[in-house]
Structure formats: C-alpha cells, structure tokens
C-alpha atoms as a PDB file:
ATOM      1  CA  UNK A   1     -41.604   5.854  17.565  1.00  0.00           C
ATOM      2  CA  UNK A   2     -40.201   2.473  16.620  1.00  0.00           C
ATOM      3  CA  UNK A   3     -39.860   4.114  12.692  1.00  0.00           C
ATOM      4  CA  UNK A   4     -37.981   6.959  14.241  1.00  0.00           C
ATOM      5  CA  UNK A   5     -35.493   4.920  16.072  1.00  0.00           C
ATOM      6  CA  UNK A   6     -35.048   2.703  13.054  1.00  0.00           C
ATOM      7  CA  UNK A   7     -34.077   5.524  10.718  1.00  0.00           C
ATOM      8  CA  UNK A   8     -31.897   6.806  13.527  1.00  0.00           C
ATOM      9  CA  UNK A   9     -30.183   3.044  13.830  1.00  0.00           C
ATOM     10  CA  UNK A  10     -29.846   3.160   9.826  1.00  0.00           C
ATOM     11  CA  UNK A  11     -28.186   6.798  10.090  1.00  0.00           C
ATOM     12  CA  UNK A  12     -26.043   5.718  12.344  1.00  0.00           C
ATOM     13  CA  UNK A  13     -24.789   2.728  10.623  1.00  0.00           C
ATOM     14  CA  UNK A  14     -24.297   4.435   7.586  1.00  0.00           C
ATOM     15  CA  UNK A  15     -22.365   7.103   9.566  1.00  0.00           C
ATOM     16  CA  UNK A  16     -19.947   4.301  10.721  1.00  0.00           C
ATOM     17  CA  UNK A  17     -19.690   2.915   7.269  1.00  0.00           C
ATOM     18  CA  UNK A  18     -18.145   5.577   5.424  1.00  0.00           C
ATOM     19  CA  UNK A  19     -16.094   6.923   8.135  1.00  0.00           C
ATOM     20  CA  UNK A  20     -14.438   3.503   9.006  1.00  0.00           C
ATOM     21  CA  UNK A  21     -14.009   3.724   4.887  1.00  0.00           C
ATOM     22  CA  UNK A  22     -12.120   6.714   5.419  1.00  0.00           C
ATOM     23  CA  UNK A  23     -10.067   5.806   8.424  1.00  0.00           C
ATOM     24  CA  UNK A  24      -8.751   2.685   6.701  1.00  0.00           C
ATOM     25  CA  UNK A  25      -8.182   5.045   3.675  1.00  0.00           C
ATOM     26  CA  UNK A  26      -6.058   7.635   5.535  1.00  0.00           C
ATOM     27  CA  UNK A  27      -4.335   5.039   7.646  1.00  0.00           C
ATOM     28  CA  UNK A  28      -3.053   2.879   4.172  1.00  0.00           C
ATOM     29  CA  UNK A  29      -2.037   6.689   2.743  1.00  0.00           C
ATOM     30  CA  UNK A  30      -0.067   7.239   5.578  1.00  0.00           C
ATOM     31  CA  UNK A  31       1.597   3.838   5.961  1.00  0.00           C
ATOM     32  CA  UNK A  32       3.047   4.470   2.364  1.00  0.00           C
ATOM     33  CA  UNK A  33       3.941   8.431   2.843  1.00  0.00           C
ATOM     34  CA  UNK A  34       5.825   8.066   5.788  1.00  0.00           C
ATOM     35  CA  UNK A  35       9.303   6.069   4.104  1.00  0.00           C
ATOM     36  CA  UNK A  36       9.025   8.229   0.896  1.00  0.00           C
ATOM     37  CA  UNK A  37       8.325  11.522   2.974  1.00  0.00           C
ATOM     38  CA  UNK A  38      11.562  10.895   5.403  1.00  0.00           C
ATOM     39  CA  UNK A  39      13.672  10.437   1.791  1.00  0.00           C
ATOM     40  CA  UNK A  40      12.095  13.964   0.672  1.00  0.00           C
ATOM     41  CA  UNK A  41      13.056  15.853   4.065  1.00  0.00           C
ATOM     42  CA  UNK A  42      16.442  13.812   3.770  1.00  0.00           C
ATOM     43  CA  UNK A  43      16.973  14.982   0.269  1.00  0.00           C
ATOM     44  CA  UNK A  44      15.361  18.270   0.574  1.00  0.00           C
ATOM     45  CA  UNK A  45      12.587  17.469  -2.179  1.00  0.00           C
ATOM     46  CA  UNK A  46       9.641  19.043  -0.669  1.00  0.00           C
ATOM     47  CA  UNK A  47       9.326  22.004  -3.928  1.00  0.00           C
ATOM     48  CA  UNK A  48       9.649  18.908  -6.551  1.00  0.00           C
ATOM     49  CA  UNK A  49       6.746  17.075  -4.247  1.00  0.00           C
ATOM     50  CA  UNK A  50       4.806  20.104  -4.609  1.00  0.00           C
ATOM     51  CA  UNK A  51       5.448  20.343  -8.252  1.00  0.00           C
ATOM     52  CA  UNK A  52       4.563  16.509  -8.555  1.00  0.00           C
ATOM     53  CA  UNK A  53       1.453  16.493  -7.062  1.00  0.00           C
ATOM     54  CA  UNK A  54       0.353  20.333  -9.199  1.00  0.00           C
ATOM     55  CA  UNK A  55       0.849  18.376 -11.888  1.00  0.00           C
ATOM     56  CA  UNK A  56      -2.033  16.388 -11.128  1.00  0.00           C
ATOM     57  CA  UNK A  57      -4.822  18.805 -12.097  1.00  0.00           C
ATOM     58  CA  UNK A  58      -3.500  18.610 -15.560  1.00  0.00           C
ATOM     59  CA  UNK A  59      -3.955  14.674 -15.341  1.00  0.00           C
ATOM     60  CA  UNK A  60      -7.239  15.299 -14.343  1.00  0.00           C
ATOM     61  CA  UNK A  61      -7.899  17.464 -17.040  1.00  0.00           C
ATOM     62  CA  UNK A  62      -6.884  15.027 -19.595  1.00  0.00           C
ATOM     63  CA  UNK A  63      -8.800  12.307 -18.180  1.00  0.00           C
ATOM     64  CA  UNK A  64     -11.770  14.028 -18.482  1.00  0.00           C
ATOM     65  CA  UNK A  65     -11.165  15.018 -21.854  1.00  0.00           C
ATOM     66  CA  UNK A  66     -10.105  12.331 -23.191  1.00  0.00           C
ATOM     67  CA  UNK A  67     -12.535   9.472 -21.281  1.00  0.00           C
ATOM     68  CA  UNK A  68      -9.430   7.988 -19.241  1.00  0.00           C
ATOM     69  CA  UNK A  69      -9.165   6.178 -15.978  1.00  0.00           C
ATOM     70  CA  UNK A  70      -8.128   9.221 -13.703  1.00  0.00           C
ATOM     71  CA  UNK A  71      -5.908   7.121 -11.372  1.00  0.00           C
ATOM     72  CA  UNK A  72      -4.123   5.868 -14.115  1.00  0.00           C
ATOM     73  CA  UNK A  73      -4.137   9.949 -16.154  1.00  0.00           C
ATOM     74  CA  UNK A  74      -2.919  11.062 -13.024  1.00  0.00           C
ATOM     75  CA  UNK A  75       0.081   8.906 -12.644  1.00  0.00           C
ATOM     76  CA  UNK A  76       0.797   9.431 -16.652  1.00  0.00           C
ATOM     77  CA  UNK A  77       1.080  13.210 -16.373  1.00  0.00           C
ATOM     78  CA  UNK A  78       3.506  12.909 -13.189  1.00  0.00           C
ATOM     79  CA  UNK A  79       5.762  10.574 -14.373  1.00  0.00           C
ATOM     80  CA  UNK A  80       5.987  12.445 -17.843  1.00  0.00           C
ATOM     81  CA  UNK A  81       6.784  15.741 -15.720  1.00  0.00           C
ATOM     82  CA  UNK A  82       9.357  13.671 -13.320  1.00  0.00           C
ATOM     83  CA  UNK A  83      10.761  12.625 -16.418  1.00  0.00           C
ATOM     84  CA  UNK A  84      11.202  15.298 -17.704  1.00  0.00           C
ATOM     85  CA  UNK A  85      12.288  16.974 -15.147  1.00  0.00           C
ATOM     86  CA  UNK A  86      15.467  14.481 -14.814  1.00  0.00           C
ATOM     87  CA  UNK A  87      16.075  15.486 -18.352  1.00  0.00           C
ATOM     88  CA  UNK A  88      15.886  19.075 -17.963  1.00  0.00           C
ATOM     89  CA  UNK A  89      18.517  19.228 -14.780  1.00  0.00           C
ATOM     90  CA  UNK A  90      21.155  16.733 -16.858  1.00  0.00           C
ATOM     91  CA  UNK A  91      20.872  19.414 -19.603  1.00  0.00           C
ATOM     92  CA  UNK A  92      21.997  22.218 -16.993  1.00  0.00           C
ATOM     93  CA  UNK A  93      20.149  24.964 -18.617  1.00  0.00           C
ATOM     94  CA  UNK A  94      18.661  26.548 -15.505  1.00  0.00           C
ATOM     95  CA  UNK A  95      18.883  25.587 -11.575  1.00  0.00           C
ATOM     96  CA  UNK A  96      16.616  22.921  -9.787  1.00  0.00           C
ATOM     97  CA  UNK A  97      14.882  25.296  -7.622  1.00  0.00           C
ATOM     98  CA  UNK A  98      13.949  27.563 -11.075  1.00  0.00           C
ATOM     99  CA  UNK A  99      12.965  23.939 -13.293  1.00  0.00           C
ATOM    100  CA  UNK A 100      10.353  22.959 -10.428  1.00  0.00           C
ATOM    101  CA  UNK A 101       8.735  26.316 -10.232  1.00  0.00           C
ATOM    102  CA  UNK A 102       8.338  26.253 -13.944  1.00  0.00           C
ATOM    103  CA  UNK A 103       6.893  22.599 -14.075  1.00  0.00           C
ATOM    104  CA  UNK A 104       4.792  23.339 -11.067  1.00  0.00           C
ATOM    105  CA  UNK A 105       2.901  26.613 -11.637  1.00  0.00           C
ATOM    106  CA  UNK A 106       3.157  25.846 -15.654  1.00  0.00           C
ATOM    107  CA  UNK A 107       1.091  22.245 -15.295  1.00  0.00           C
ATOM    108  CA  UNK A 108      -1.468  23.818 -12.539  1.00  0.00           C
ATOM    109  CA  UNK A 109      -2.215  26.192 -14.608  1.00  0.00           C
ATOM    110  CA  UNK A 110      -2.863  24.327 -17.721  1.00  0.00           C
ATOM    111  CA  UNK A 111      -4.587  22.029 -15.750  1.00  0.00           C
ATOM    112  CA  UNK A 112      -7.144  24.878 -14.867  1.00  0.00           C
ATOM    113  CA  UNK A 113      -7.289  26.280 -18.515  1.00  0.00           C
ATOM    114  CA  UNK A 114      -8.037  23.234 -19.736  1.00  0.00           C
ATOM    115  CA  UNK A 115     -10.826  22.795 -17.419  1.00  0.00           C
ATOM    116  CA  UNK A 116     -12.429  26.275 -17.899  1.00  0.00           C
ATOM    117  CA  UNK A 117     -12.585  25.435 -21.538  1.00  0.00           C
ATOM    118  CA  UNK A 118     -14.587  22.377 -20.933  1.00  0.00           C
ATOM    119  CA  UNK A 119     -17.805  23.792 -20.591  1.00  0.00           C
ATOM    120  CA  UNK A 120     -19.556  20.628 -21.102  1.00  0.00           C
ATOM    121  CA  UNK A 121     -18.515  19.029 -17.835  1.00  0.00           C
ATOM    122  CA  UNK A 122     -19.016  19.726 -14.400  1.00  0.00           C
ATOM    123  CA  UNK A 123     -16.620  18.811 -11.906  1.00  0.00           C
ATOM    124  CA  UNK A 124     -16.053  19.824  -8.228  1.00  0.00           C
ATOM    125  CA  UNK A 125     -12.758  21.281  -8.402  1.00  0.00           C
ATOM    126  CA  UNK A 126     -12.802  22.143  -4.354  1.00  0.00           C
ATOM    127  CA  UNK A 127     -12.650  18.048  -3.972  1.00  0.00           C
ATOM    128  CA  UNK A 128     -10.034  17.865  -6.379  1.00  0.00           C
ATOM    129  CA  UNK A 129      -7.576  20.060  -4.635  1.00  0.00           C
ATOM    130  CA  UNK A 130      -8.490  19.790  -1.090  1.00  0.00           C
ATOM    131  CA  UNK A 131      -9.642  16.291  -1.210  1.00  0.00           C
ATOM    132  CA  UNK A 132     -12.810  14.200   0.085  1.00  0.00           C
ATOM    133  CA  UNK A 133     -11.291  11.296   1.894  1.00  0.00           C
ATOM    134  CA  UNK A 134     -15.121  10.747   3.238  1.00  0.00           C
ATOM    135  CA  UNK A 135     -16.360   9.780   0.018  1.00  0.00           C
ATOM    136  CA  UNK A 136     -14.286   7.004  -0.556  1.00  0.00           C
ATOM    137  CA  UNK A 137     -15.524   3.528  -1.960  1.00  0.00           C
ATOM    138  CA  UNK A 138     -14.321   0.212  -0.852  1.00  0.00           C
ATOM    139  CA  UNK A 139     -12.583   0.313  -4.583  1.00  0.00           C
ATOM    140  CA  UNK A 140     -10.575   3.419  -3.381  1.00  0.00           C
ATOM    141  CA  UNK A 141      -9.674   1.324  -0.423  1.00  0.00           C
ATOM    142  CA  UNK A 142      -8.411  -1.694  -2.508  1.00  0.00           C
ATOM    143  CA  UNK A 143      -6.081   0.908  -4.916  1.00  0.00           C
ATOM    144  CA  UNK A 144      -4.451   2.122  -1.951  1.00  0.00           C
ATOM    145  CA  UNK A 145      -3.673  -0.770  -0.046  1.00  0.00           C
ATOM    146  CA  UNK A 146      -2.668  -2.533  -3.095  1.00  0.00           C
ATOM    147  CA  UNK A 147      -0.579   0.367  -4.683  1.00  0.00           C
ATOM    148  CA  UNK A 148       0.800   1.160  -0.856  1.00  0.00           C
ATOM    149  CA  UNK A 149       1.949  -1.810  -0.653  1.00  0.00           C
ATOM    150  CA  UNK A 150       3.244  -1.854  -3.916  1.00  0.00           C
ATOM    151  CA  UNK A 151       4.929   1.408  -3.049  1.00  0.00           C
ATOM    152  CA  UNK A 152       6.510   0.452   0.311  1.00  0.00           C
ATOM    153  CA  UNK A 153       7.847  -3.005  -1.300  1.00  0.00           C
ATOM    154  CA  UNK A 154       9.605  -0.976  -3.975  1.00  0.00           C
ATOM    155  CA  UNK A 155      11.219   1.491  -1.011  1.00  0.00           C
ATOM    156  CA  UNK A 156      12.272  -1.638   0.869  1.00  0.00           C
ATOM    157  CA  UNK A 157      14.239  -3.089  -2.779  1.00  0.00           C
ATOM    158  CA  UNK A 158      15.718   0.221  -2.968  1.00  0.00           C
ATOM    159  CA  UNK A 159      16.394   1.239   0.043  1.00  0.00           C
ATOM    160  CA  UNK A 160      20.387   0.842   0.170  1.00  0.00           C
ATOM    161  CA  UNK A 161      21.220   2.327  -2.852  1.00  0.00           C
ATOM    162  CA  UNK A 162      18.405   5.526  -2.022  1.00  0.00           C
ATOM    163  CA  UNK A 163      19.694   5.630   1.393  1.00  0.00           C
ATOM    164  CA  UNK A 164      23.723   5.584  -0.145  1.00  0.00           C
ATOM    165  CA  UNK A 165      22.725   7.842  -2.806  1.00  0.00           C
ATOM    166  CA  UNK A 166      21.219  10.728  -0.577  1.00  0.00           C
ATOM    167  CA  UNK A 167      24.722  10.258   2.044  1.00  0.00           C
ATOM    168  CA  UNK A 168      27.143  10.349  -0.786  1.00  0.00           C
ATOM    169  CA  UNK A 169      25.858  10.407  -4.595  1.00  0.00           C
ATOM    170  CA  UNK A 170      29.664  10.053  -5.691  1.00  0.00           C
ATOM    171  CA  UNK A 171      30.108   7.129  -3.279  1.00  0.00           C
ATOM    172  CA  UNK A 172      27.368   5.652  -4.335  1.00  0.00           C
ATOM    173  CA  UNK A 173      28.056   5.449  -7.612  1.00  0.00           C
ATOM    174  CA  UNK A 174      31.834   4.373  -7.354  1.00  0.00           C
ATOM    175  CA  UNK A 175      29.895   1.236  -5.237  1.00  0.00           C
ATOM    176  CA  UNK A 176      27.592   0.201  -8.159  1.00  0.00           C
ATOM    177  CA  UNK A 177      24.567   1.110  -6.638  1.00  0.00           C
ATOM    178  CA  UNK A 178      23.170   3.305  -9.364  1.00  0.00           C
ATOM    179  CA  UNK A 179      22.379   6.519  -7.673  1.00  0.00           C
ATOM    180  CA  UNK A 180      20.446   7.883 -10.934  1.00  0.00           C
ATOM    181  CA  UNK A 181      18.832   5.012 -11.498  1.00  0.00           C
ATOM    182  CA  UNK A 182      17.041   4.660  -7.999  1.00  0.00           C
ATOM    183  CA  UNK A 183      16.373   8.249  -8.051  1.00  0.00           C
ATOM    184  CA  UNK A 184      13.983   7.917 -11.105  1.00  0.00           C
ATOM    185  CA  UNK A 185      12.771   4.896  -9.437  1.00  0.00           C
ATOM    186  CA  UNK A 186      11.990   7.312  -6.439  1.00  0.00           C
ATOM    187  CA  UNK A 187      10.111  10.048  -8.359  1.00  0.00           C
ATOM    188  CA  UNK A 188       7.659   7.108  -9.946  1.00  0.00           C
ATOM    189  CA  UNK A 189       7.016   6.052  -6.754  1.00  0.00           C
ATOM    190  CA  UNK A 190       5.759   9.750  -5.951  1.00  0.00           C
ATOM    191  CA  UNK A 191       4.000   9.657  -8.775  1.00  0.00           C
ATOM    192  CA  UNK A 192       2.197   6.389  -8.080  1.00  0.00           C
ATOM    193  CA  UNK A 193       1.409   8.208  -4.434  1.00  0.00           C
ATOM    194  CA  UNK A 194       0.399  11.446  -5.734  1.00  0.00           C
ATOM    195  CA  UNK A 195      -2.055   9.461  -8.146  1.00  0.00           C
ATOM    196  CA  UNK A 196      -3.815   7.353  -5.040  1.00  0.00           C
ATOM    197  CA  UNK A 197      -3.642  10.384  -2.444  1.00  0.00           C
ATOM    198  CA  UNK A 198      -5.708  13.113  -4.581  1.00  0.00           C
ATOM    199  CA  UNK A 199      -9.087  11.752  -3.326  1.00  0.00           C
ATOM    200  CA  UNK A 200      -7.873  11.715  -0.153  1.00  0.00           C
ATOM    201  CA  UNK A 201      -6.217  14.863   0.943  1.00  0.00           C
ATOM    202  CA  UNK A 202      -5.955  16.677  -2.452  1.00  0.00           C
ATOM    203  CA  UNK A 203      -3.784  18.257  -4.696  1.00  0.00           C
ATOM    204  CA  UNK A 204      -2.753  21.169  -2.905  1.00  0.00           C
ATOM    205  CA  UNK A 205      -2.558  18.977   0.576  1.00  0.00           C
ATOM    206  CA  UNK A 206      -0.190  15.716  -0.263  1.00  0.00           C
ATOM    207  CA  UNK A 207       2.908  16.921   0.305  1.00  0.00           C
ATOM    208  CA  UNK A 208       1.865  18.029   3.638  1.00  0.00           C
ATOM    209  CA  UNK A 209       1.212  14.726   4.270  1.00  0.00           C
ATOM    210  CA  UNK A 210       4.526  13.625   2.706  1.00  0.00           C
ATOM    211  CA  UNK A 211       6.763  16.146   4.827  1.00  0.00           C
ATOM    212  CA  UNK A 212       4.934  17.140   8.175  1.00  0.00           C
ATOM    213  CA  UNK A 213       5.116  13.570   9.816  1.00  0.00           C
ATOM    214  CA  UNK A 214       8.587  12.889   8.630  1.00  0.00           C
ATOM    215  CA  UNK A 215       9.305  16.027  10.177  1.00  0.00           C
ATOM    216  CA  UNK A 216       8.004  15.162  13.756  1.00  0.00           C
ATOM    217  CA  UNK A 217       9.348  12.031  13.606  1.00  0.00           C
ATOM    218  CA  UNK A 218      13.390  13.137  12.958  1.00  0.00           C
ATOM    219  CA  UNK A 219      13.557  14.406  16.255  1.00  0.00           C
ATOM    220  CA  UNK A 220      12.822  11.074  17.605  1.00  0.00           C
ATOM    221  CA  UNK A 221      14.552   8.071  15.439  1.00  0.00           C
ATOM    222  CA  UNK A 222      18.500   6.988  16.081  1.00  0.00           C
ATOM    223  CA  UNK A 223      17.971   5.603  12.451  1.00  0.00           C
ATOM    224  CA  UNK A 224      16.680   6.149   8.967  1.00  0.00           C
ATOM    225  CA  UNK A 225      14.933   2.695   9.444  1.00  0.00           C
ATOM    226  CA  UNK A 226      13.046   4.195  12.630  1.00  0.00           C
ATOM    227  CA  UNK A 227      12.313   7.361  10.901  1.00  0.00           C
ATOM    228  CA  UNK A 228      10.559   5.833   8.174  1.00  0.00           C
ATOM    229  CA  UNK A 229       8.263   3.229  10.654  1.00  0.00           C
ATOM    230  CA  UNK A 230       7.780   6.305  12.603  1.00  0.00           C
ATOM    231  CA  UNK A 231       6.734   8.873  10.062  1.00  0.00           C
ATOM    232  CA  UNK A 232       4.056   6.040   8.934  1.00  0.00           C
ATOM    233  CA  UNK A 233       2.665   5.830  12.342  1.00  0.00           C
ATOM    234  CA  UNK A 234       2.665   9.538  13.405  1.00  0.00           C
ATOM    235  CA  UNK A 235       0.957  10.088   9.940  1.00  0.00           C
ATOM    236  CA  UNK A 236      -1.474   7.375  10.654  1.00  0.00           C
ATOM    237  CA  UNK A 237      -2.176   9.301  14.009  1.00  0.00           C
ATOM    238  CA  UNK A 238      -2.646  12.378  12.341  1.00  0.00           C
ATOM    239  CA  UNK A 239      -5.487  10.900   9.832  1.00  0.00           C
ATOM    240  CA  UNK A 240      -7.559   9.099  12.981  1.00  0.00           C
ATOM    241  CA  UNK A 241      -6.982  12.378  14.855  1.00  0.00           C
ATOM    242  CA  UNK A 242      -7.818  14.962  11.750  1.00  0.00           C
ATOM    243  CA  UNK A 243     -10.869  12.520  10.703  1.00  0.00           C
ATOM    244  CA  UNK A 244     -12.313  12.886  14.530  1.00  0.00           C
ATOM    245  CA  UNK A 245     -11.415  16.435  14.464  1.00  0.00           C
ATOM    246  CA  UNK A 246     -13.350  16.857  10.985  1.00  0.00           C
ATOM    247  CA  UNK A 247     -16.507  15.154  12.113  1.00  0.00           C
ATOM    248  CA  UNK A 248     -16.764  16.836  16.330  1.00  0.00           C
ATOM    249  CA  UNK A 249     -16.347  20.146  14.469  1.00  0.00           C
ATOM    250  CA  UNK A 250     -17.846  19.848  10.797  1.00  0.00           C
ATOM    251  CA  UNK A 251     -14.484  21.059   9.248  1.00  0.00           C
ATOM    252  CA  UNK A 252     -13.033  20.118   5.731  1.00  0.00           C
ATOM    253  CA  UNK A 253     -11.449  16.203   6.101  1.00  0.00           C
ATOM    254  CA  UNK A 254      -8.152  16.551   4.406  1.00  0.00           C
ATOM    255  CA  UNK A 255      -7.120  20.243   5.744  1.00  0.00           C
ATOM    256  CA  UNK A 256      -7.708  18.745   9.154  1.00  0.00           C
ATOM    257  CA  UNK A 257      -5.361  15.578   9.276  1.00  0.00           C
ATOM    258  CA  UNK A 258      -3.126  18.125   7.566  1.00  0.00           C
ATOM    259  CA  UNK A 259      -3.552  20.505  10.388  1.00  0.00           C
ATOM    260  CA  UNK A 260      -3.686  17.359  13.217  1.00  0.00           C
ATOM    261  CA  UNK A 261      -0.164  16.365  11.611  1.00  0.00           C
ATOM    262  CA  UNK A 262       0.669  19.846  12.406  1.00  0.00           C
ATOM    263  CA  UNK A 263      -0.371  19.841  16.170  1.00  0.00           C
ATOM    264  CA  UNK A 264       1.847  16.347  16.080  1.00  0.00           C
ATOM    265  CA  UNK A 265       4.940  18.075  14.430  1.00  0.00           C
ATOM    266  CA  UNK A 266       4.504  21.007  17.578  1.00  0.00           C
ATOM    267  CA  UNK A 267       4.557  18.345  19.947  1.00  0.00           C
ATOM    268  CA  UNK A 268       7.647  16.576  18.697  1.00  0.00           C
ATOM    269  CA  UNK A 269       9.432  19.794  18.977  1.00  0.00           C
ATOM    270  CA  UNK A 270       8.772  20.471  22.847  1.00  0.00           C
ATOM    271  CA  UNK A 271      11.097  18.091  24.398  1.00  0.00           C
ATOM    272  CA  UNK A 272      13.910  19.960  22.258  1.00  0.00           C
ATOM    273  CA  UNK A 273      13.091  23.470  23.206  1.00  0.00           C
ATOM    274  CA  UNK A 274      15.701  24.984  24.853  1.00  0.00           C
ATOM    275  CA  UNK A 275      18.290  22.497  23.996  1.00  0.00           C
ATOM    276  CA  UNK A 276      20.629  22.726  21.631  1.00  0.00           C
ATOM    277  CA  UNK A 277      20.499  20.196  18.273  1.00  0.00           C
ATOM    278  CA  UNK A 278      23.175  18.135  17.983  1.00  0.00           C
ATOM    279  CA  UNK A 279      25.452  19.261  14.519  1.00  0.00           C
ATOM    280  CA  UNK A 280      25.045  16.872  11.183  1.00  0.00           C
ATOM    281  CA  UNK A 281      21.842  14.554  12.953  1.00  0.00           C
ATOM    282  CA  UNK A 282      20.694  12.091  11.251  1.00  0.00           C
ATOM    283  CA  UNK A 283      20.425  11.558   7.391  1.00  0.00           C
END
C-alpha cells in the first residue's frame, strides 16, 4: 500500500515538473510575441510571418544533415530568407504578396525533400510542426528567457523609428530614423523568435501565436505601448489556459493555446458587436 502511494506521490511530482516547465516556457514565448505580433498586425505582415517560420523545416533539415545546433540552423535559414527577401522586393521584379508565397511554400518544401531523402535518420516530424511545448528541458527554458529578453530589449531600442516607420515610411525617413534599417532589424528579430518558438508551438502554429493575441488586444489599448503589454499578457493567458485545456482533455499542447488564444480573440470582440468601429483606430 505504502509502495503504491509512493509511486503515485513520484507520478505526481513528475507530472508537476514538466508541466510547470512548460508553463514558464509558454509564458516567456508569449511575453516576447506579443510587441513583435502587434508590429505584424500593424504592418500587415502576417503572410511574411508565415513564410518565416516555413522556412524553418528547411533549417531543420540542414541541421540534421549537417550535425548543427538546430536553434542556431534555424535562425540561419530565416534570416538568409528575410534577407533575401528585402533584396528581392528592392529589385521590384514581382509583388510582396507573390515573393512570400514563393519563399514560403518553396523552403517547406525543400525542407521536406530533404528530409525524405535522409533515410538514415528518424525524426518526429508531427513535433516539429505542431510543436511539444511539454517536453521542454530547463535548457529550453534558459534560451527563451534569455533570447526573449534579448528580443523585447531590441523592440524597446527600436521602437520609435519601427513605430514612425509603419505611420509614415517617407516621414520617417526625412526624420533620420532609418525606416529600412529597423525593418531588417525587425525581420531578425522574427527570426530569432521563430528559432526559440518551434519546440513550443511548431512550425505551422507560431504565427498564430504572433497575430491572434495582438488581435484581441487592439480592441482594447488607447496606445501602441498598451497594445504591445497587452498582447504579451493575453498571449500568456492563452498558454496557461491552452496548457490546462491540453492536459483536462488529452489534446495536442500547442494547437490548444493556439485555439485558447482563439476563444480570447472571440471574447475581445463581444463588447464591440453591434457597434460601429471607429474609422483609422489605432496604428
């Protein structure tokens, strides 16, 4: 009896370990995705965050090719595409919207070839693309504190000249501030967050994570500033709430913060229904 109710104590406590892993995992995502989500809803960037974060199967390929750290191939391969991106629009050879859909489909794909080829290794590719916050290690915890805080230091340095250069690029520009300059500072700060979120919610999840909260919180912030601290907390709600969610009903962990940010972006819209938006709100 008292072996039974030892192995249920040592259950338990191992129950609590890795889901308070994965709670401060989530919450330390979400802290960092909220700022850089309300500049992608503000600058209507959620196709190149999708392309971004496709591109990160290919970086996963390579690392396992080629032996590399796959934080570190992740972040390589969506900087290079960023990049080259930038490049690509400045030569003017075919729209935005067209670039991104080449980039994104083009690297995914890739990304899968090259894995199909490698017979010799076995990965999970489910975990990959949907994520396994509940596997995290206290190591994964440590990356994404550090490189969220990392993250949200850089938004706070660039913050006017982002902020001037999504308002008024021209303006911007005639004031000093470097519009093109912070911009590729932006998209390497997505790819530093695109790198540290795969093991969390996965590829094809992030930029849920990125937009939904910044959605629900618009509707309720006077001010950029406001949007951003509130698109970190409503996302920060939505991993405690998806994580409990996951575990009462046994569902996937990173589809259901994705669908408890969801439930959250509902809510926020309730106290509009029925009234009418107010023209040109808000950044």
């Amino acid at each position: 009896m008292m072996a039974t109710i030892t192995i249920t104590m040592r259950e338990s406590a191992m129950l609590d370990d890795f889901f308070v892993r994965a709670v401060l995992a989530g919450v330390g995502l979400a802290l960092t995705t909220g700022p850089l989500g309300c500049f992608i809803i503000w600058r209507r960037m959620a196709y190149f965050g999708d392309t971004i974060a496709h591109s990160a199967l290919l970086g996963v390929a390579l690392s396992l090719l080629f032996q590399l750290n796959l934080t570190l191939a992740v972040f390589g391969v969506a900087a290079t595409v960023s990049i080259l991106l930038l490049f690509l629009q400045k030569r003017q050879a075919l729209s935005a919207d067209a670039l991104l859909g080449i980039l994104s489909h083009a690297t995914l794909a890739i990304g899968l070839v090259m894995v199909a080829f490698m017979s010799w290794v076995r990965i999970d590719l489910i975990a990959f693309l949907f994520g396994d916050i509940l596997a995290v290690s206290k190591t994964d915890i440590a990356m994404i504190w550090g490189g969220g805080l990392f993250v949200v230091a850089a938004i706070a340095w660039l913050w006017r000249p982002l902020l001037a250069s999504t308002v008024n690029p021209e303006l911007a520009e005639a004031e000093g501030l470097q519009p093109e300059r912070a911009r590729l500072f932006f998209m390497l700060l997505m790819a530093v967050v695109i790198a540290i979120a795969m093991k969390i919610v996965g590829i094809m999840l992030i930029t849920s994570l990125l937009i939904i909260p910044a959605a629900a919180a618009r509707r309720f912030s006077p001010t950029p500033e406001i949007m951003a601290v509130l698109a970190s907390l409503i996302g920060a709600v939505a991993v405690v709430g998806g994580l409990f969610g996951s575990l009462t009903y046994d569902t996937p962990s990173g589809p259901s913060i994705v669908v408890a940010a969801l439930i959250l972006f509902i809510l926020s819209l309730l106290p509009r229904l029925g009234r009418k938006e107010p023209q040109g709100q808000g950044t």
